[in-house]
Protein backbone atom coordinates (compact mmCIF):
# COMPACT_ATOMS: atom_id res chain seq x y z
CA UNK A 1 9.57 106.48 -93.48
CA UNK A 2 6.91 104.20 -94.39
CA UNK A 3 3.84 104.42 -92.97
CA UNK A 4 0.90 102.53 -91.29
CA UNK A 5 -2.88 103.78 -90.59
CA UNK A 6 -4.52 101.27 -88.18
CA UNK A 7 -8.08 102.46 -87.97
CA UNK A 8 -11.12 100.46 -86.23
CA UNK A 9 -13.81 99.78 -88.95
CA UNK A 10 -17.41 99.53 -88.78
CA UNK A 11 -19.83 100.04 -91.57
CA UNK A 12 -18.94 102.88 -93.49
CA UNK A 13 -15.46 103.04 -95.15
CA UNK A 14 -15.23 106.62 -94.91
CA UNK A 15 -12.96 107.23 -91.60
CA UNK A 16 -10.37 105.34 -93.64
CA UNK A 17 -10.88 106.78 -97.13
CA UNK A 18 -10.45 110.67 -94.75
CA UNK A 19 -7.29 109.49 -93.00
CA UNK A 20 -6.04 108.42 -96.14
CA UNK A 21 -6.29 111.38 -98.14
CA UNK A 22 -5.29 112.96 -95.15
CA UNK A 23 -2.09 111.45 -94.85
CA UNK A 24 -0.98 111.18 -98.26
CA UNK A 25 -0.45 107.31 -98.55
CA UNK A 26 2.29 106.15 -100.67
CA UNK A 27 3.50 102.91 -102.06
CA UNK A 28 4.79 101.09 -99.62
CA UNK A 29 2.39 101.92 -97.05
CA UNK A 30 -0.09 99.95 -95.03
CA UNK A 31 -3.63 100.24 -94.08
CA UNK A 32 -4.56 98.23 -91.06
CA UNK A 33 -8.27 97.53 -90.26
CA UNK A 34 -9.25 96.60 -87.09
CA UNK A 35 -12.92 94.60 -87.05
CA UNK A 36 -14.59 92.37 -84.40
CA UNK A 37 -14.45 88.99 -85.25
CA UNK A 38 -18.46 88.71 -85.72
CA UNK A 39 -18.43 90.60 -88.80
CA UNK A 40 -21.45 90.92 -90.78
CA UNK A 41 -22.14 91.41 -94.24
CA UNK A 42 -21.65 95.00 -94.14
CA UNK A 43 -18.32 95.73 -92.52
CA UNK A 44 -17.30 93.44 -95.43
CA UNK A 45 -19.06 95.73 -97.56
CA UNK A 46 -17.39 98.88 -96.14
CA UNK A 47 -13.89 96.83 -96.57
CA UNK A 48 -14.68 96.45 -100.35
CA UNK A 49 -14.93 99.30 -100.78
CA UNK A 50 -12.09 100.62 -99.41
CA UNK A 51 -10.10 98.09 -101.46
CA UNK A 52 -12.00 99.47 -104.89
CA UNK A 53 -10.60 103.03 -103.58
CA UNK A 54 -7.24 101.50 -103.20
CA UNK A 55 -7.37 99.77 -106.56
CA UNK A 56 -8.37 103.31 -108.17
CA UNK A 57 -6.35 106.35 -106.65
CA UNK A 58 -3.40 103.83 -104.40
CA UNK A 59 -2.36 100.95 -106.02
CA UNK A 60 0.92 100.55 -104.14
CA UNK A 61 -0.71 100.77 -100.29
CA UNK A 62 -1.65 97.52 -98.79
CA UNK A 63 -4.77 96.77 -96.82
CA UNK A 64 -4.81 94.30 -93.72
CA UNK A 65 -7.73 93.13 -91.51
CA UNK A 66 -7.55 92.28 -88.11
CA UNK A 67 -10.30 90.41 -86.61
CA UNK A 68 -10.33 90.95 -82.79
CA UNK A 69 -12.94 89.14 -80.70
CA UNK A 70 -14.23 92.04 -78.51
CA UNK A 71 -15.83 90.14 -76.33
CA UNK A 72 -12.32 88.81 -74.52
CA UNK A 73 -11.14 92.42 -73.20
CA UNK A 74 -7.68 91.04 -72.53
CA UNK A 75 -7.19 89.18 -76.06
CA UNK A 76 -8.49 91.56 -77.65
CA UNK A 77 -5.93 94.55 -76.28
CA UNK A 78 -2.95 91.92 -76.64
CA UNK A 79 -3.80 91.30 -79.72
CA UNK A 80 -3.77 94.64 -81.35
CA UNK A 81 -0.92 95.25 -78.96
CA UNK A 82 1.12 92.78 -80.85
CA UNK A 83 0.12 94.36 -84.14
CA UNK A 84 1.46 97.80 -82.66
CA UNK A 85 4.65 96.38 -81.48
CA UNK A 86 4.95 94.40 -85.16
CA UNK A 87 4.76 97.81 -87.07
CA UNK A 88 6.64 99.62 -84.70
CA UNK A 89 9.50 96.75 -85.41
CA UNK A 90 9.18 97.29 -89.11
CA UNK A 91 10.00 100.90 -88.59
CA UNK A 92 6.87 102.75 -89.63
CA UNK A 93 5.15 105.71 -88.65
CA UNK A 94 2.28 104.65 -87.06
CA UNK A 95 -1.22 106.27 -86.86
CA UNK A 96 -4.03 105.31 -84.94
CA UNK A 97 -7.63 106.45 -86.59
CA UNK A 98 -10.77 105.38 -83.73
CA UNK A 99 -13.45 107.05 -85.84
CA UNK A 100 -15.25 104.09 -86.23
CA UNK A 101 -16.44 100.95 -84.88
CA UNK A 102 -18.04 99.38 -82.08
CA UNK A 103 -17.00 101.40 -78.82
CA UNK A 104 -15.68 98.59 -77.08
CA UNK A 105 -13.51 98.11 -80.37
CA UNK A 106 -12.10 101.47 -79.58
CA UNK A 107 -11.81 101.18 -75.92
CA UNK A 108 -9.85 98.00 -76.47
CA UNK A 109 -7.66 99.87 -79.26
CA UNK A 110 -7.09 102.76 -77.52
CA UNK A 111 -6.14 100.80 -74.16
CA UNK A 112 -3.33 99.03 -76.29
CA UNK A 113 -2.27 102.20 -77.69
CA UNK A 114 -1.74 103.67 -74.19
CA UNK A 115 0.16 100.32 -73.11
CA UNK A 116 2.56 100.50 -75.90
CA UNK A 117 3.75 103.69 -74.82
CA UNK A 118 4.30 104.27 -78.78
CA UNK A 119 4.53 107.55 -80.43
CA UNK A 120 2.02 106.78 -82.64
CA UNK A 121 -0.12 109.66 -83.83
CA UNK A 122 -3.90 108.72 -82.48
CA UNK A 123 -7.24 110.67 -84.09
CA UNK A 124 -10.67 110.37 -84.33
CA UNK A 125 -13.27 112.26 -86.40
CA UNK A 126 -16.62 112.82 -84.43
CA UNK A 127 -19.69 112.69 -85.88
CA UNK A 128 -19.54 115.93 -87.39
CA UNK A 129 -16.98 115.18 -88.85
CA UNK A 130 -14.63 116.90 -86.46
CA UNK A 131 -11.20 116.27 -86.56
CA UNK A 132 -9.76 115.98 -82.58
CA UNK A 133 -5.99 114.60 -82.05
CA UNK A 134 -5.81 112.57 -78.61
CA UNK A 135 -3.53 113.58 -76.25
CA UNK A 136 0.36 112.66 -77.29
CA UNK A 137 1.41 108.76 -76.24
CA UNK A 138 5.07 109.33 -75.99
CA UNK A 139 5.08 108.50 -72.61
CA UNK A 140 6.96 105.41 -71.03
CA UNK A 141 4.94 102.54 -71.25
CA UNK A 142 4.46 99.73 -69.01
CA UNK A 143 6.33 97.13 -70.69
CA UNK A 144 9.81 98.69 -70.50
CA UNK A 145 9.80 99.18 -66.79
CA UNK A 146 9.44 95.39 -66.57
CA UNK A 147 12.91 93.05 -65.11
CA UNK A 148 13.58 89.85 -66.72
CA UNK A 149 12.74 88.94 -62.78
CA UNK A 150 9.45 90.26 -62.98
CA UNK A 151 8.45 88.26 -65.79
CA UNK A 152 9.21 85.09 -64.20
CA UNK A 153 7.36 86.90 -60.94
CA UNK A 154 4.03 87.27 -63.65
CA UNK A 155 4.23 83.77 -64.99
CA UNK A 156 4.60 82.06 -61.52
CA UNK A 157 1.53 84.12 -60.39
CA UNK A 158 -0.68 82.96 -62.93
CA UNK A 159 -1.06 79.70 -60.68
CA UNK A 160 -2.17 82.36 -57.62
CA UNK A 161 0.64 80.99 -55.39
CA UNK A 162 1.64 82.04 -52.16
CA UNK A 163 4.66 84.70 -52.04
CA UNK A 164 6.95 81.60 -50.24
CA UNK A 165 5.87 79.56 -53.12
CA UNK A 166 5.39 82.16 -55.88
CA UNK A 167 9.76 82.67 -54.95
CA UNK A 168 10.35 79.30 -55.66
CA UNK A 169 8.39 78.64 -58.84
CA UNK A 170 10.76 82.34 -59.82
CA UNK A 171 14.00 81.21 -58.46
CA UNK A 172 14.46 84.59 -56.56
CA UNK A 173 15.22 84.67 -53.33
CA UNK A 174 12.29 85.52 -50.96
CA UNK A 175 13.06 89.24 -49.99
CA UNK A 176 13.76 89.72 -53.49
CA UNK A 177 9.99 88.17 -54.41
CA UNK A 178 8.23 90.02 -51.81
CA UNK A 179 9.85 93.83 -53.17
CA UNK A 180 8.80 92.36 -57.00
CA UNK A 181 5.57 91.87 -56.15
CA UNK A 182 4.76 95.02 -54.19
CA UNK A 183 6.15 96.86 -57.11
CA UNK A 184 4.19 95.10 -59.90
CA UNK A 185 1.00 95.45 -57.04
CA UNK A 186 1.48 99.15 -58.01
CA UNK A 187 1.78 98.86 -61.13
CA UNK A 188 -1.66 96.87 -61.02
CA UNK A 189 0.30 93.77 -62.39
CA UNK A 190 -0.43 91.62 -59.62
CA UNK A 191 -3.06 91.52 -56.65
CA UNK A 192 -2.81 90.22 -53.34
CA UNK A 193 -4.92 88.51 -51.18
CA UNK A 194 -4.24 87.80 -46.98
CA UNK A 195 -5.46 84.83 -45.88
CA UNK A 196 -4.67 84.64 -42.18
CA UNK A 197 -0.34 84.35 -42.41
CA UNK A 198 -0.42 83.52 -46.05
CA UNK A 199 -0.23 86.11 -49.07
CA UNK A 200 -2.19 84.90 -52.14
CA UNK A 201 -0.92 86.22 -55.34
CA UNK A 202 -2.72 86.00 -58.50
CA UNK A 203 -2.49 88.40 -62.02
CA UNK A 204 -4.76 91.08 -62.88
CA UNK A 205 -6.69 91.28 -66.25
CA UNK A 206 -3.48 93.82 -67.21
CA UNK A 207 -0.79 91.58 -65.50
CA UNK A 208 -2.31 88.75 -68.11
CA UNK A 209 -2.68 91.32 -71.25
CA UNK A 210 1.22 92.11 -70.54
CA UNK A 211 2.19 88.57 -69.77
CA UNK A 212 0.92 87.30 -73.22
CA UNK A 213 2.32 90.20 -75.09
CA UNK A 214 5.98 90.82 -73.59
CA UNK A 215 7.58 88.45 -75.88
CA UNK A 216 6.61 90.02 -78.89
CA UNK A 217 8.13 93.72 -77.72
């Protein structure tokens, strides 16, 4: 099985040259760097150089960049969300390196690791150059506990319609509505506001993160 290292880059190329040797790249194979999209002059360094190491010792592994503007929490988990769900479709053994990079880079990584519910194989090398594996994400992910009913429930709420309203825009009848939207309240999908009779419903920052990606899965 081929395989894929997605690691989040800052300055220094060496948390991808370790999880490279690590893993034993092969032809084939794909290195995926993950970079804010205000890069300066030296993360472009650092990615030079890891294509001169590629160019020496791995000619057949490929090296990606994805930009990611960290500064848009939600785009920036959907976006590297879609990237997992695009390897993941290609059939490839997926690991996840967070040694490096800005932290919000990694909390917005990680975050999308966790919603995939992938199997990926996560790591990160401290400072001391400590190898720790995360804990395991094979469990079941958001996404697939989703209804084709609760996706039209998610786009209708992105208006922040009223639950009467909010069943119409869905086509579903209203009792049906009412459960959907208690259930994707749990799930912190949705939130609700009472405004004397009338239920407000609007998505959360994670309702709109799985609303953008759920066509790509």
């Amino acid at each position: 099985m081929r395989k894929t290292i997605m690691v989040t880059l800052g300055y220094t190329e060496w948390p991808v040259v370790s999880s490279l040797v690590k893993h034993g790249l092969e032809s084939g194979d794909r290195i995926v760097t993950i970079i804010p999209s205000k890069s300066d002059a030296r993360s472009a360094a650092a990615i030079q150089e890891i294509r001169n190491f590629l160019s020496k010792f791995s000619p057949g592994v490929s090296l990606e960049v994805l930009t990611v503007d960290v500064t848009k929490f939600e785009q920036a988990v959907a976006t590297v969300l879609k990237r997992l769900f695009k390897e993941k479709k290609e059939g490839r053994n997926v690991i996840v390196n967070l040694s490096g990079g800005m932290r919000i880079l990694i909390l917005e990584t990680y975050t999308a690791l966790l919603l995939s519910g992938s199997a990926a194989v996560s790591e990160i090398v401290t400072e001391d150059k400590q190898e720790l594996a995360l804990p395991s994400l094979s469990t079941v992910s958001v996404l697939s506990l989703l209804k084709e009913s609760d996706l039209r429930v998610l786009e209708a709420a992105k208006n922040s319609e009223s639950v009467v309203a909010l069943a119409k825009t869905a086509r579903l009848p209203l009792a049906t509505a009412y459960r959907r939207v208690v259930a994707l309240e749990k799930m912190g999908l949705l939130a609700t506001v009472k405004r004397d009779r009338v239920r407000t419903v609007s998505l959360t920052a994670l309702g709109r993160v799985i609303l953008e990606v759920f066509p790509e899965k």
